[in-house]
Protein backbone atom coordinates (compact mmCIF):
# COMPACT_ATOMS: atom_id res chain seq x y z
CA UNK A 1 -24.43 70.40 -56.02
CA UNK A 2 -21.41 69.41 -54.05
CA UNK A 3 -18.08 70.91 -54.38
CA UNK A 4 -17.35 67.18 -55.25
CA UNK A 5 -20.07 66.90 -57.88
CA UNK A 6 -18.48 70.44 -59.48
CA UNK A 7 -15.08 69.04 -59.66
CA UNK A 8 -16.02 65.69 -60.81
CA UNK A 9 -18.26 67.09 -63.31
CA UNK A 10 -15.29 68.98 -64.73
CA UNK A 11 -13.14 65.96 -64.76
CA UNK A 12 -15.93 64.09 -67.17
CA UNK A 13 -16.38 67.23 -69.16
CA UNK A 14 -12.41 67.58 -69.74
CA UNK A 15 -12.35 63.82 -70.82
CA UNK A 16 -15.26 63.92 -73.05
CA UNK A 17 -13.47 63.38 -76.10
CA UNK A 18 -10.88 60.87 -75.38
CA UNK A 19 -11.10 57.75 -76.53
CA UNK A 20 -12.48 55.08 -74.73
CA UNK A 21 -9.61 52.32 -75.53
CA UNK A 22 -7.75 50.41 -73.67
CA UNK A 23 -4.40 50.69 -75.40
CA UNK A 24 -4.73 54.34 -74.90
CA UNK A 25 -4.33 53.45 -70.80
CA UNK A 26 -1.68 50.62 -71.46
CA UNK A 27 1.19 51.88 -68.76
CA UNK A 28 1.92 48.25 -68.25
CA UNK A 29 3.91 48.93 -71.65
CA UNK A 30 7.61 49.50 -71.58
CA UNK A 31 8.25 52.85 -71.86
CA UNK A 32 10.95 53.62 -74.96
CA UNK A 33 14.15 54.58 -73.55
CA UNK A 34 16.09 55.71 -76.54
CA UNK A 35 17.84 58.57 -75.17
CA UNK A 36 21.74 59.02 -74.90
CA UNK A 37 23.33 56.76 -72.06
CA UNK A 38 26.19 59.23 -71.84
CA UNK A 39 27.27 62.56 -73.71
CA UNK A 40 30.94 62.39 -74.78
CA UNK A 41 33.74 59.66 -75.51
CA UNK A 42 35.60 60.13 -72.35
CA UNK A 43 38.21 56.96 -70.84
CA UNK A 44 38.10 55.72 -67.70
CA UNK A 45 40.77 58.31 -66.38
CA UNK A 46 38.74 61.18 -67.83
CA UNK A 47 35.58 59.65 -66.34
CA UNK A 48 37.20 60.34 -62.84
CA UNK A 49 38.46 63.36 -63.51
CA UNK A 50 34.81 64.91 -64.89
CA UNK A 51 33.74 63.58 -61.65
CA UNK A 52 36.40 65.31 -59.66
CA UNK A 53 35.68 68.31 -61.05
CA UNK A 54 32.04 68.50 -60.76
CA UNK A 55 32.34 67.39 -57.30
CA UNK A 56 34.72 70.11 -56.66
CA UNK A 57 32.16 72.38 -58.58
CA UNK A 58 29.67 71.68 -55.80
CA UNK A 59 31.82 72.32 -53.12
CA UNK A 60 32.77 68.99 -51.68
CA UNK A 61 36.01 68.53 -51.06
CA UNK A 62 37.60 66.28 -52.87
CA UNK A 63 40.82 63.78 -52.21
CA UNK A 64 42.58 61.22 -54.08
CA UNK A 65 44.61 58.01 -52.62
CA UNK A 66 45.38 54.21 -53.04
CA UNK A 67 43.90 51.52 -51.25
CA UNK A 68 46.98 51.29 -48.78
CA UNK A 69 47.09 55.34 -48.13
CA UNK A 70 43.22 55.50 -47.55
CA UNK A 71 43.68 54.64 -43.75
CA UNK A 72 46.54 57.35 -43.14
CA UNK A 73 44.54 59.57 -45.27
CA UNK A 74 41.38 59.35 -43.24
CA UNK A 75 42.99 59.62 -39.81
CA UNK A 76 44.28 63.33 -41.30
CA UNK A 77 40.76 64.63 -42.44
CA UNK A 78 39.32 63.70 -38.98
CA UNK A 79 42.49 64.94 -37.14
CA UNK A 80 41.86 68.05 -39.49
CA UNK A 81 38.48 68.47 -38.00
CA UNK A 82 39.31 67.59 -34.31
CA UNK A 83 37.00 64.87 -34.63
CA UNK A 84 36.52 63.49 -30.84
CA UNK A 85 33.86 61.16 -32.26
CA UNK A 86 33.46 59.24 -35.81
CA UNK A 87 30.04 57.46 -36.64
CA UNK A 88 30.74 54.02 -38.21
CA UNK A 89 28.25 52.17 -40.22
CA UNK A 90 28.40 48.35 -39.28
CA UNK A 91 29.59 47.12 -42.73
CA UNK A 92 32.44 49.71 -42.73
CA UNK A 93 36.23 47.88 -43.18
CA UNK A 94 37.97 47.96 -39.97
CA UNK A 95 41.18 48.70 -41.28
CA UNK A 96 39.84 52.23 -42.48
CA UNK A 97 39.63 54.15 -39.25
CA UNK A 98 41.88 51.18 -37.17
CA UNK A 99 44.84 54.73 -36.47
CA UNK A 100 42.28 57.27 -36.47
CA UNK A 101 42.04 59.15 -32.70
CA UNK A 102 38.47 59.87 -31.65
CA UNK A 103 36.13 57.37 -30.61
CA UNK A 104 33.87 55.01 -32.93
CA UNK A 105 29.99 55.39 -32.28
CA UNK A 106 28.40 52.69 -34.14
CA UNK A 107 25.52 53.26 -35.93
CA UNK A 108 22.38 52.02 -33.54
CA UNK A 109 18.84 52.01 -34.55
CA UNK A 110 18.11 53.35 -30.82
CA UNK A 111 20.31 56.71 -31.21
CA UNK A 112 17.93 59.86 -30.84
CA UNK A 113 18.67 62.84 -33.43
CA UNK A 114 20.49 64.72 -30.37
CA UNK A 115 22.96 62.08 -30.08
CA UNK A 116 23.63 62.37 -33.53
CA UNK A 117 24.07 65.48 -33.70
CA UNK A 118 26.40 65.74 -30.80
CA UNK A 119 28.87 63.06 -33.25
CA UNK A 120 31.43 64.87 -34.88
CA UNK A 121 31.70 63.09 -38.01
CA UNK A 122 30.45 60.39 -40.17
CA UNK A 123 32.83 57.87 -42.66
CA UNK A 124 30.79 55.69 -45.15
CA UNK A 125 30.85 54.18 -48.78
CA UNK A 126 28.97 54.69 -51.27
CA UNK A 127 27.05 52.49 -53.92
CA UNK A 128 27.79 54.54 -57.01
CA UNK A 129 29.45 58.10 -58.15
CA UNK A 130 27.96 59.83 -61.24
CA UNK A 131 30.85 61.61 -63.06
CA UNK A 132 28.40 63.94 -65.37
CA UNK A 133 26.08 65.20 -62.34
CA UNK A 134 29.19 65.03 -59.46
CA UNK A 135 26.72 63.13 -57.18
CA UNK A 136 27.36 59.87 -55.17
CA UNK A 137 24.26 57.81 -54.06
CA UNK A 138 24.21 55.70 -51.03
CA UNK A 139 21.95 52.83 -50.94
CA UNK A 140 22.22 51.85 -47.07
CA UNK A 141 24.50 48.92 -47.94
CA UNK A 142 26.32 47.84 -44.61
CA UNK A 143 29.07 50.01 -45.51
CA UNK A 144 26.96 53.27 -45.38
CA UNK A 145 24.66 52.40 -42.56
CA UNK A 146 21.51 54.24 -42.47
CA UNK A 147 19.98 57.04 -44.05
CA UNK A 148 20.01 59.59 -41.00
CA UNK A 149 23.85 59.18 -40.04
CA UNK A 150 24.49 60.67 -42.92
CA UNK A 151 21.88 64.01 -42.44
CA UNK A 152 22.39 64.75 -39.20
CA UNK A 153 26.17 64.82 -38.12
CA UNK A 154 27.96 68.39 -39.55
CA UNK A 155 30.93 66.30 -41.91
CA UNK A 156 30.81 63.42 -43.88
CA UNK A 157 33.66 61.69 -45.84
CA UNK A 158 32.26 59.18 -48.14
CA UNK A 159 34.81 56.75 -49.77
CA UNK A 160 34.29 55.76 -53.52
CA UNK A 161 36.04 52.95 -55.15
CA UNK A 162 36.78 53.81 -58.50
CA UNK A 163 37.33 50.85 -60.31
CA UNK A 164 34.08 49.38 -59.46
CA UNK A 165 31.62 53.01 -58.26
CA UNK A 166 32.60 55.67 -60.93
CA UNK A 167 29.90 55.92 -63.86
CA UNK A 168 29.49 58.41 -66.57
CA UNK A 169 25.82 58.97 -66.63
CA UNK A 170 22.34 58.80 -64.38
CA UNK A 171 21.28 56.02 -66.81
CA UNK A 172 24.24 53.92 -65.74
CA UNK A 173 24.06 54.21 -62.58
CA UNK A 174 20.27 53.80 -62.35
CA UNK A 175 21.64 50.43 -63.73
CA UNK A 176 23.36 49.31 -60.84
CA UNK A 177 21.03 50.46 -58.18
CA UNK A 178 17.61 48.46 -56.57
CA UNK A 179 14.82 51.01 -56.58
CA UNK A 180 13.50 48.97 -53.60
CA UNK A 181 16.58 50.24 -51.40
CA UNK A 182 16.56 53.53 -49.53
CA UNK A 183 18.65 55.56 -52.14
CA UNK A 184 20.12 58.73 -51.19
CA UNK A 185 21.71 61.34 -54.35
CA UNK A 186 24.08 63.58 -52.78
CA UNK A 187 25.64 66.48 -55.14
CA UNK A 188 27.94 68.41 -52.34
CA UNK A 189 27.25 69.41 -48.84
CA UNK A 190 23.85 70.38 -47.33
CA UNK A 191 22.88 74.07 -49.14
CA UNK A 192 19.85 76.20 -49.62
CA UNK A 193 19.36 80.11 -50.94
CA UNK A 194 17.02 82.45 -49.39
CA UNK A 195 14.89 84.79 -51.95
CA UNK A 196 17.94 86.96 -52.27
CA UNK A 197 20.27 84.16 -53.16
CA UNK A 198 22.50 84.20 -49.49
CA UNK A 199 23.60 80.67 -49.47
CA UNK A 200 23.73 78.67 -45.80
CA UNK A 201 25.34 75.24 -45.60
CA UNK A 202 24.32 72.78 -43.19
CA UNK A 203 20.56 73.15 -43.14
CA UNK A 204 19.36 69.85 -44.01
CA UNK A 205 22.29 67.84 -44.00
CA UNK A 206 26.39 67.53 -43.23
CA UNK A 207 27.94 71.55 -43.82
CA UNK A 208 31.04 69.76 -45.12
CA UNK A 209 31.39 66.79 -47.40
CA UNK A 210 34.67 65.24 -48.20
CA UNK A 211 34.93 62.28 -51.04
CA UNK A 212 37.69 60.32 -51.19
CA UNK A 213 38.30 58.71 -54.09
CA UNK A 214 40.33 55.34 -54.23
CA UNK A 215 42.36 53.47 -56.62
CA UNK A 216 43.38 50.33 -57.15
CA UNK A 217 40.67 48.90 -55.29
């Protein structure tokens, strides 16, 4: 008997005394989804704030403007990081990076990982930011470009609008996304332990990620 036959054999043995119905194998059914959409009573202003803090919790760095600051803003966080060069996804407002000083690589489907990594930094939107978990998923929406400019390049400053990104829970924003899309979940920078817990940054992803988080937009 083949190690094929043995496992096989097991497989039948193990189901023996299950049923043979079909409404026991009905996955076609919707699964009930009864659980709590959100935990808490929290406003809009304390939605932001939760996600602020959890954010901060993760350690992304976290800043705060209005639509009309967020240009001035950016050009500072790049300035801060002597950003020569800025990847720009092709969706991304003009307006955002129109005083910044470094040079705007656009985000080409013909750029090798080496040339990404040689870009200093990376600006993009986001589709949604989950207050309860401090993540922000990008989709690869025009405004975020694609997945890799957002892995390989050392800082990223995403850009979430409040008004219309901030959610409480998961379940809301799985609400708002297409599960056909290439989603990304991003809970602070790039970070992995070793088997004696010493934390390194960077490893699979940006060492340092800023969110900016807009109002009255």
């Amino acid at each position: 008997m083949s190690s094929r036959d043995q496992i096989l054999g097991r497989v039948r043995r193990a189901l023996a005394d299950i049923p043979d119905d079909k409404e026991t194998y009905a996955y076609e059914r919707a699964v009930p989804r009864d659980y709590l959409r959100e935990h808490g009573d929290r406003t809009a202003e304390q939605t932001v704030e939760l996600l602020a803090e959890n954010l901060a919790d993760y350690r992304a760095l976290v800043h705060r403007c209005t639509d009309e600051e967020l240009p001035e803003l950016l050009t500072r966080l790049l300035a801060a990081r002597d950003a020569r060069t800025v990847l720009v996804p092709p969706g991304l407002p003009q307006h955002w990076l129109a005083a910044a000083d470094a040079a705007l690589v656009p985000d080409r489907a013909t750029s090798t990982p080496h040339e990404l990594d040689d870009v200093d930094s990376v600006v993009t939107g986001c589709a949604v930011a989950v207050a309860e978990t401090g993540t922000i998923v990008l989709d690869g929406s025009p405004d975020q470009g694609r997945r890799r400019i957002t892995l390989v390049p050392d800082h990223h400053v995403c850009v979430v609008r409040v008004r219309d990104q901030v959610v409480s829970s998961v379940p809301q924003a799985l609400e708002r996304l297409d599960p056909a899309r290439p989603l990304t979940w991003i809970s602070g920078p790039s970070a992995t332990s070793d088997i004696e817990l010493d934390r390194v940054e960077g490893v699979h992803g940006p060492r340092t990620l800023e969110v900016v988080l807009v109002s009255g937009v």
